[in-house]
N, C-alpha and C. Protein backbone atom coordinates (compact mmCIF):
# COMPACT_ATOMS: atom_id res chain seq x y z
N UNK A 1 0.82 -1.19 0.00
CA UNK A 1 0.00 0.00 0.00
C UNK A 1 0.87 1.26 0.00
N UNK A 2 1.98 1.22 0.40
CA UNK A 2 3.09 2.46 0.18
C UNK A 2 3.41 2.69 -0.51
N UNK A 3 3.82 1.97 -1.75
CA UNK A 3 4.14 2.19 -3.00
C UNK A 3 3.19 2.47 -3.95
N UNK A 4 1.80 2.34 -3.38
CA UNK A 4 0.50 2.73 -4.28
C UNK A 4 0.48 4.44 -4.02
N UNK A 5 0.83 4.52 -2.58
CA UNK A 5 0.64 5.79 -1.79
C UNK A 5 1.74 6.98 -2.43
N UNK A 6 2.59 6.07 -2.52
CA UNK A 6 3.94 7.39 -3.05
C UNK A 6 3.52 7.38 -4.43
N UNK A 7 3.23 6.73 -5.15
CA UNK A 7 2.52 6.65 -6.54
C UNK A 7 1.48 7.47 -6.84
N UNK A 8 0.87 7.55 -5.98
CA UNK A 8 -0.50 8.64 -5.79
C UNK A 8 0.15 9.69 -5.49
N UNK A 9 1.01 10.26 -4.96
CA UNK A 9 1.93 11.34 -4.68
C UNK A 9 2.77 12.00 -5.73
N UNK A 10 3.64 11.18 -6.46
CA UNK A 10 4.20 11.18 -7.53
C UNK A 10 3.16 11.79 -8.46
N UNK A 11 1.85 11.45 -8.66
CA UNK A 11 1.30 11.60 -9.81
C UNK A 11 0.53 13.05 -9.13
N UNK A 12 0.25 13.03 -7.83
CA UNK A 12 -0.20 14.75 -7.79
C UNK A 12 0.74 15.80 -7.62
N UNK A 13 2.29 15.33 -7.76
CA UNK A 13 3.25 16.59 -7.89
C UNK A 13 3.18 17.03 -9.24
N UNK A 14 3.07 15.85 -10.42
CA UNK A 14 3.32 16.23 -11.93
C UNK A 14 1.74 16.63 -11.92
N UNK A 15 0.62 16.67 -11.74
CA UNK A 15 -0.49 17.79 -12.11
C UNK A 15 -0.09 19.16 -11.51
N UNK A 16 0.46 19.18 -9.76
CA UNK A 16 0.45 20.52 -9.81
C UNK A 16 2.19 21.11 -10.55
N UNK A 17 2.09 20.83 -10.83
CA UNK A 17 3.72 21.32 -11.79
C UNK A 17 3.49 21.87 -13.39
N UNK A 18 2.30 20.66 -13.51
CA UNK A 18 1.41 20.83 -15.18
C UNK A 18 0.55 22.31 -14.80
N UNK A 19 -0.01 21.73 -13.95
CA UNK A 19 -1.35 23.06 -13.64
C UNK A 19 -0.43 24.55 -13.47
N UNK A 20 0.60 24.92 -12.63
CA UNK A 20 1.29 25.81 -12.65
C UNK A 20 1.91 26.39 -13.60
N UNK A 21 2.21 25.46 -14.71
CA UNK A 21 2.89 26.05 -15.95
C UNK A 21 1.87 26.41 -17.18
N UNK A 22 0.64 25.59 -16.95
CA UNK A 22 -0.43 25.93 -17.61
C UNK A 22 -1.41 27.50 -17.14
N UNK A 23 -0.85 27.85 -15.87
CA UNK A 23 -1.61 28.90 -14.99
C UNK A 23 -0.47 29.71 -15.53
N UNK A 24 0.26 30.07 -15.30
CA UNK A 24 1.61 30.54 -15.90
C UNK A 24 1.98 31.28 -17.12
N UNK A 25 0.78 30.52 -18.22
CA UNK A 25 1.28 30.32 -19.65
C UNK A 25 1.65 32.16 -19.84
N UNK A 26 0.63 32.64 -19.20
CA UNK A 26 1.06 34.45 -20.01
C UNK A 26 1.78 35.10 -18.60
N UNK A 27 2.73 34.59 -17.39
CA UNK A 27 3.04 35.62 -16.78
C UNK A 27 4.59 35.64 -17.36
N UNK A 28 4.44 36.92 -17.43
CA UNK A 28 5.66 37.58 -18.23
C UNK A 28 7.03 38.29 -17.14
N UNK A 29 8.24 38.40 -17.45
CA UNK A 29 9.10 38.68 -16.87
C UNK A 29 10.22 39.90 -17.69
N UNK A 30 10.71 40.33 -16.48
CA UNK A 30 11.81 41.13 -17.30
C UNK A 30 13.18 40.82 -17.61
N UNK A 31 13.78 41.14 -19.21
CA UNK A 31 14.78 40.56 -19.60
C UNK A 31 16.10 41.31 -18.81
N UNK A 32 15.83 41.95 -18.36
CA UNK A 32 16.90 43.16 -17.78
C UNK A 32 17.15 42.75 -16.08
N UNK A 33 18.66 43.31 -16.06
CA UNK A 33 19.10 42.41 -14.69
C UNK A 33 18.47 43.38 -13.60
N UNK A 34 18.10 42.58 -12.81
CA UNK A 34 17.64 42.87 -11.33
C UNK A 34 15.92 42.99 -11.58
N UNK A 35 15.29 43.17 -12.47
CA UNK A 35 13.96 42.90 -12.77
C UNK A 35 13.64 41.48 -12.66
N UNK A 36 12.06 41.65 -12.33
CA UNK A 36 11.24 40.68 -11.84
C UNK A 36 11.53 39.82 -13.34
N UNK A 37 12.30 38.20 -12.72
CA UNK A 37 12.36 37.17 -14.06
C UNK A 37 11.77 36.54 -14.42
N UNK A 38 11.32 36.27 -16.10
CA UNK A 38 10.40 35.53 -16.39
C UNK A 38 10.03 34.33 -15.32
N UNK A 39 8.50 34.01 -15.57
CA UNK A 39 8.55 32.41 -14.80
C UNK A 39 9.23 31.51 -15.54
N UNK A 40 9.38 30.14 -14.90
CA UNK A 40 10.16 29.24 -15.18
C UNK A 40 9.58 27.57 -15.10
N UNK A 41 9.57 27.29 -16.04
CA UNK A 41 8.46 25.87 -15.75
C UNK A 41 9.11 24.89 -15.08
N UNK A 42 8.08 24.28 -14.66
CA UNK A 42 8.54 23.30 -13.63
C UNK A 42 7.79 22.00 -14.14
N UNK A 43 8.92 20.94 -14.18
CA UNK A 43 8.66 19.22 -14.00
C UNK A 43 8.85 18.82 -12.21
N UNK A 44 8.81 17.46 -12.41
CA UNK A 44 8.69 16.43 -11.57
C UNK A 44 10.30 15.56 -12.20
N UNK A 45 10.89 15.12 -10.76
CA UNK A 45 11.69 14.61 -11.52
C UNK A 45 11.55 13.29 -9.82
N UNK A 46 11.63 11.92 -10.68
CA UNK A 46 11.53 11.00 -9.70
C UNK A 46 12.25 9.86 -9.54
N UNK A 47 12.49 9.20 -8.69
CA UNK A 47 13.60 8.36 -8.47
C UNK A 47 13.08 7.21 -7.77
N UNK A 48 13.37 6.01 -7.57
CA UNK A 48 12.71 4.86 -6.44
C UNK A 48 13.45 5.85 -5.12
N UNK A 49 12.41 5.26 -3.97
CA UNK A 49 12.76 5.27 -3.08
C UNK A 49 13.40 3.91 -2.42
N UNK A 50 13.52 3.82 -0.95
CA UNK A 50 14.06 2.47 -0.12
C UNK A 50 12.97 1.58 -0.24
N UNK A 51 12.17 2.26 0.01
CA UNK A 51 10.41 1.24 0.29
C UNK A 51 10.50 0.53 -0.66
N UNK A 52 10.60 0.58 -1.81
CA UNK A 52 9.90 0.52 -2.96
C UNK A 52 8.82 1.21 -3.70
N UNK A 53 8.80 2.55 -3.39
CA UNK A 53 8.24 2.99 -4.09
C UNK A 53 8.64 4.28 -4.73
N UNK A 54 8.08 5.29 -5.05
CA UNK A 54 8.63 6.29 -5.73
C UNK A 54 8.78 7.48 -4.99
N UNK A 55 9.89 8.34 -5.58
CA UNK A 55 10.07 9.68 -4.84
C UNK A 55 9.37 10.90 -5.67
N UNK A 56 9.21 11.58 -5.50
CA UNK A 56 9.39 12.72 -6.64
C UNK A 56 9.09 14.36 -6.00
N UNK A 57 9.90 14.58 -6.49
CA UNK A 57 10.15 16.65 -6.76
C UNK A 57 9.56 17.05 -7.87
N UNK A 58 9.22 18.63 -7.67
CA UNK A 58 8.91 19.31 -8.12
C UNK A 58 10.57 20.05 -8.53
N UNK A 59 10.71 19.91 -9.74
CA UNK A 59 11.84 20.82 -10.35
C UNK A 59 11.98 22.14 -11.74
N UNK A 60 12.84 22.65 -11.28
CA UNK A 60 12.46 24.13 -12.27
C UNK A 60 12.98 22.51 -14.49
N UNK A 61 12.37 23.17 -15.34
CA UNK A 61 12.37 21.93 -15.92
C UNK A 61 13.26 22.82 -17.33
N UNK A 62 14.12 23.70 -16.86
CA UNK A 62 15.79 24.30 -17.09
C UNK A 62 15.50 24.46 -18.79
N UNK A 63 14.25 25.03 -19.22
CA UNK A 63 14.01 25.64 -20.55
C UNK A 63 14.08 27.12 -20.24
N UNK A 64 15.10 27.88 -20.84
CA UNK A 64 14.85 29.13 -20.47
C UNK A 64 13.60 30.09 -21.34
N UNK A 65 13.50 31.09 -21.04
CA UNK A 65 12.18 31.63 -21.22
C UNK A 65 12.14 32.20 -22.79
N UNK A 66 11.23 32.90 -23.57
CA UNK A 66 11.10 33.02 -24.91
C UNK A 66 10.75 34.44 -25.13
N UNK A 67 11.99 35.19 -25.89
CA UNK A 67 11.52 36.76 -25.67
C UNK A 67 10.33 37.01 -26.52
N UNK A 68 9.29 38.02 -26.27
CA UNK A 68 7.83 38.04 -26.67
C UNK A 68 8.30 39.63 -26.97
N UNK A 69 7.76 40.06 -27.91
CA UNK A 69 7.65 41.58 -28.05
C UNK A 69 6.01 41.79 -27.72
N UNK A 70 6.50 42.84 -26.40
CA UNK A 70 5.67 43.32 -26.04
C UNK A 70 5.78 44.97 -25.41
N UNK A 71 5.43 46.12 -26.44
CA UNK A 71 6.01 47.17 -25.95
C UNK A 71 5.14 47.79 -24.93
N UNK A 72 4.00 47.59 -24.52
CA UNK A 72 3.52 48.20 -23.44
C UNK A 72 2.96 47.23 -22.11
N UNK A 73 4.12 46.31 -22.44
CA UNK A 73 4.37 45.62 -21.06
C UNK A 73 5.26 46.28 -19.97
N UNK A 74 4.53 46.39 -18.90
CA UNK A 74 5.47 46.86 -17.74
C UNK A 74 6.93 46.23 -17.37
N UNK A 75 7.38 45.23 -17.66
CA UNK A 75 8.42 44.39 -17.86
C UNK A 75 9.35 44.81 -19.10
N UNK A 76 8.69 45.69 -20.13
CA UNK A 76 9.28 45.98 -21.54
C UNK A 76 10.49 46.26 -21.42
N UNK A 77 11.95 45.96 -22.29
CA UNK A 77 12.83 46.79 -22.22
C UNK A 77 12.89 47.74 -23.30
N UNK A 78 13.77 48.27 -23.77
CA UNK A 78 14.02 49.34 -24.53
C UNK A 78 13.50 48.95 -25.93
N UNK A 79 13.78 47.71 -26.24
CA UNK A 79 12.90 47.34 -27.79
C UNK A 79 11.95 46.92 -27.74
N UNK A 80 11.76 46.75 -26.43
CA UNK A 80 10.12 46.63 -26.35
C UNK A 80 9.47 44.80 -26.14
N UNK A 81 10.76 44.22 -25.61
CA UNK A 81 10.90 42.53 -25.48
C UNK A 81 10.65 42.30 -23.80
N UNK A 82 9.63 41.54 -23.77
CA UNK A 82 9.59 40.80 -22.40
C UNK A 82 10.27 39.37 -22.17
N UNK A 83 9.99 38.93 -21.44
CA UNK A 83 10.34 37.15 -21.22
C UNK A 83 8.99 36.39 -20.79
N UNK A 84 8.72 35.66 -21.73
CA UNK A 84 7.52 34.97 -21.47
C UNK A 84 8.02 33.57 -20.80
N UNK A 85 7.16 32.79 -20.72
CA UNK A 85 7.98 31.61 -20.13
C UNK A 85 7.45 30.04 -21.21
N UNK A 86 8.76 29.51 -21.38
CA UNK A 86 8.43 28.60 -22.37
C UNK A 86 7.76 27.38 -22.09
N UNK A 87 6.14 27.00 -22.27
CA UNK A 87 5.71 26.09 -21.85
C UNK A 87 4.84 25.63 -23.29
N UNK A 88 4.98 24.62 -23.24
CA UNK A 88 4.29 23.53 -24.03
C UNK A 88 3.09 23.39 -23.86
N UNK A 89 1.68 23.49 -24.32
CA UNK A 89 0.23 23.33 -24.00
C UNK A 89 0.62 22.03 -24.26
N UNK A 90 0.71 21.37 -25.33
CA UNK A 90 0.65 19.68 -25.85
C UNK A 90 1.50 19.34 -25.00
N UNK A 91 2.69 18.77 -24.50
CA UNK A 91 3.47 18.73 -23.42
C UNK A 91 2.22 18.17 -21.94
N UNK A 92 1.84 19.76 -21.73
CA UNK A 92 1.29 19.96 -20.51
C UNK A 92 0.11 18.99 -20.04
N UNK A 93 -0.52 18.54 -21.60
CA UNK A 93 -1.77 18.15 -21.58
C UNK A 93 -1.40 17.07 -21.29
N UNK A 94 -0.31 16.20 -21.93
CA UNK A 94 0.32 14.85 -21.98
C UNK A 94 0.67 14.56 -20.24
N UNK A 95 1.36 15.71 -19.81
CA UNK A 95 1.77 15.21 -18.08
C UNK A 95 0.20 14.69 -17.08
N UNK A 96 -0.94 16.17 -17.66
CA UNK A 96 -1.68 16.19 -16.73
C UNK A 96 -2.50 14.58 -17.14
N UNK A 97 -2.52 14.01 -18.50
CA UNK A 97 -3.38 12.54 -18.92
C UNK A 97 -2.29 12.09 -18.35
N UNK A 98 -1.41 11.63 -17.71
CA UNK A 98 -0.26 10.47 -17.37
C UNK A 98 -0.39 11.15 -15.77
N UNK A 99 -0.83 11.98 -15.48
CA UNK A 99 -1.03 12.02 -13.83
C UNK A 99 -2.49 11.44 -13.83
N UNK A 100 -3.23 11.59 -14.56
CA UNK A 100 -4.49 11.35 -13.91
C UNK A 100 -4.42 9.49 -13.80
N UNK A 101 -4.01 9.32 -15.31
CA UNK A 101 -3.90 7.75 -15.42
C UNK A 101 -2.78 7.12 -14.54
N UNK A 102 -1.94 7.58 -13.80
CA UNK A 102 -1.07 7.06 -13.04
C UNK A 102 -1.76 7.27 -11.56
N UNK A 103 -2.46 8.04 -11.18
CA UNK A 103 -3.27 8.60 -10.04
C UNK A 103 -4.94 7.17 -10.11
N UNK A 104 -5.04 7.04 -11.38
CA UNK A 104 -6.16 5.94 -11.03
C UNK A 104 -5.56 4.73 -10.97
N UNK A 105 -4.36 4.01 -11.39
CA UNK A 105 -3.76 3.09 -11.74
C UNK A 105 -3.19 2.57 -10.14
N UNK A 106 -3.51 3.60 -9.52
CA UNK A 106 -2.42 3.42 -8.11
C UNK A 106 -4.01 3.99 -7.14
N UNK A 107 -5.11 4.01 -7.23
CA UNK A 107 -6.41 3.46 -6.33
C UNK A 107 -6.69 2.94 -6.66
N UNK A 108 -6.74 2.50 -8.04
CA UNK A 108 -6.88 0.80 -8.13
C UNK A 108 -6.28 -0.52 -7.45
N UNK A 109 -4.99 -0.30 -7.46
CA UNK A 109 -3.83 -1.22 -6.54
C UNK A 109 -4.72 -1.00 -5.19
N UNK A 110 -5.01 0.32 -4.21
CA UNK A 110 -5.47 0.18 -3.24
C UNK A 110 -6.49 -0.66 -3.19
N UNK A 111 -7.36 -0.37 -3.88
CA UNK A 111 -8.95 -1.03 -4.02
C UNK A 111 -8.09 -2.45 -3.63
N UNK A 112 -7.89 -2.90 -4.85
CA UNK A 112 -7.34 -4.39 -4.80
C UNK A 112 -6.81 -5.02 -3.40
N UNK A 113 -5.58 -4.31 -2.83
CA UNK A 113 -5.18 -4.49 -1.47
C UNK A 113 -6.47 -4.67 -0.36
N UNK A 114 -7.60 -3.67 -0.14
CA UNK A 114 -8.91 -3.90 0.90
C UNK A 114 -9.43 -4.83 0.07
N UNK A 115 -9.47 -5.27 -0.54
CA UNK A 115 -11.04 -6.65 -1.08
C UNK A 115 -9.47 -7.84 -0.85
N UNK A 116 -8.55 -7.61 -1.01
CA UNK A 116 -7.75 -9.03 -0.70
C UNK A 116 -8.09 -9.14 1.42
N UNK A 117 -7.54 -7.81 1.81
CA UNK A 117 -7.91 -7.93 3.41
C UNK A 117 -8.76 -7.91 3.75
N UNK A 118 -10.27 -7.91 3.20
CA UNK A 118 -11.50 -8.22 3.60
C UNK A 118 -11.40 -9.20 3.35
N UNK A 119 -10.90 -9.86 2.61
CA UNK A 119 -11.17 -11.35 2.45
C UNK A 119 -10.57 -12.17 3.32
N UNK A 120 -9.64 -11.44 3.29
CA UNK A 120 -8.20 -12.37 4.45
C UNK A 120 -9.11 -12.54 5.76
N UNK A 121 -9.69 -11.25 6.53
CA UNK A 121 -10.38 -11.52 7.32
C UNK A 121 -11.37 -12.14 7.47
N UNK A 122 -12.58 -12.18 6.51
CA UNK A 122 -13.46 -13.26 6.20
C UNK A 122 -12.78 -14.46 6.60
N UNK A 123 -11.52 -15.28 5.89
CA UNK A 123 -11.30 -16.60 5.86
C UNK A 123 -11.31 -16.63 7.31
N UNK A 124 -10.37 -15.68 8.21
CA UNK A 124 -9.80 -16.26 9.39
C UNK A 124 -11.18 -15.91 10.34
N UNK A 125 -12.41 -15.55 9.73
CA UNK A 125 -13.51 -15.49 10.47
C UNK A 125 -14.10 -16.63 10.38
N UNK A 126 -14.50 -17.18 9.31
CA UNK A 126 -15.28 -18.80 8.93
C UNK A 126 -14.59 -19.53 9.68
N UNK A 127 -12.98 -19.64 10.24
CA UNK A 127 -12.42 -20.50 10.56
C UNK A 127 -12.21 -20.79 12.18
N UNK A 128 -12.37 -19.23 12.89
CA UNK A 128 -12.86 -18.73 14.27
C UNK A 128 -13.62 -19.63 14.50
């Protein structure tokens, strides 16, 4: 059941990582030093754990940002370029279907685990 559990975990870090970069898609940054910097998308990056089951972080996902001309952005510099932040809609859509399907794939395992220990208990009840 722990490894269903960190599995279920795993799969709600990569929605909110998807959902954030999808919430994200238009906040804009400035290309100029010491100004507020573009956002920066974020993955999941995961590893086994000891248990056997999975770890996972939330990590910046090291695409840097995509200059946008935008001259009456408050962020604008002198030619009139912001920093948008580079995120993938198709990408995004793909993480959030592989969280949801990895998020049912792993209450299913649970399900499975209670109808095996209801049963387990049943036997050692008939046998009481």
């Amino acid at each position: 059941m722990g490894i269903a559990l960190s599995g279920m975990n795993a799969a709600t870090q990569r929605l909110n990582a998807s959902a954030s970069n999808v919430a994200n898609i238009t906040t804009a940054g400035s290309l100029e030093e010491g100004g507020k910097p573009p956002y920066d998308a974020l993955t999941t990056r995961q590893s086994a754990d000891s248990a056997g089951g999975v770890r996972s972080e939330v990590v910046s996902a090291g695409r840097p940002f995509v200059p946008s001309y935008a001259p009456d952005s408050p962020f604008a510099n002198a030619d009139g370029l912001i920093g948008g932040p580079n995120v993938d809609l198709a990408e995004e859509a793909v993480n959030l279907s592989l969280a949801e399907l990895s998020y049912k794939a792993n209450v299913g395992v649970l399900k499975t685990a209670d109808d095996m220990s209801d049963e387990l208990l049943s036997i050692f009840d008939d046998e009481a």
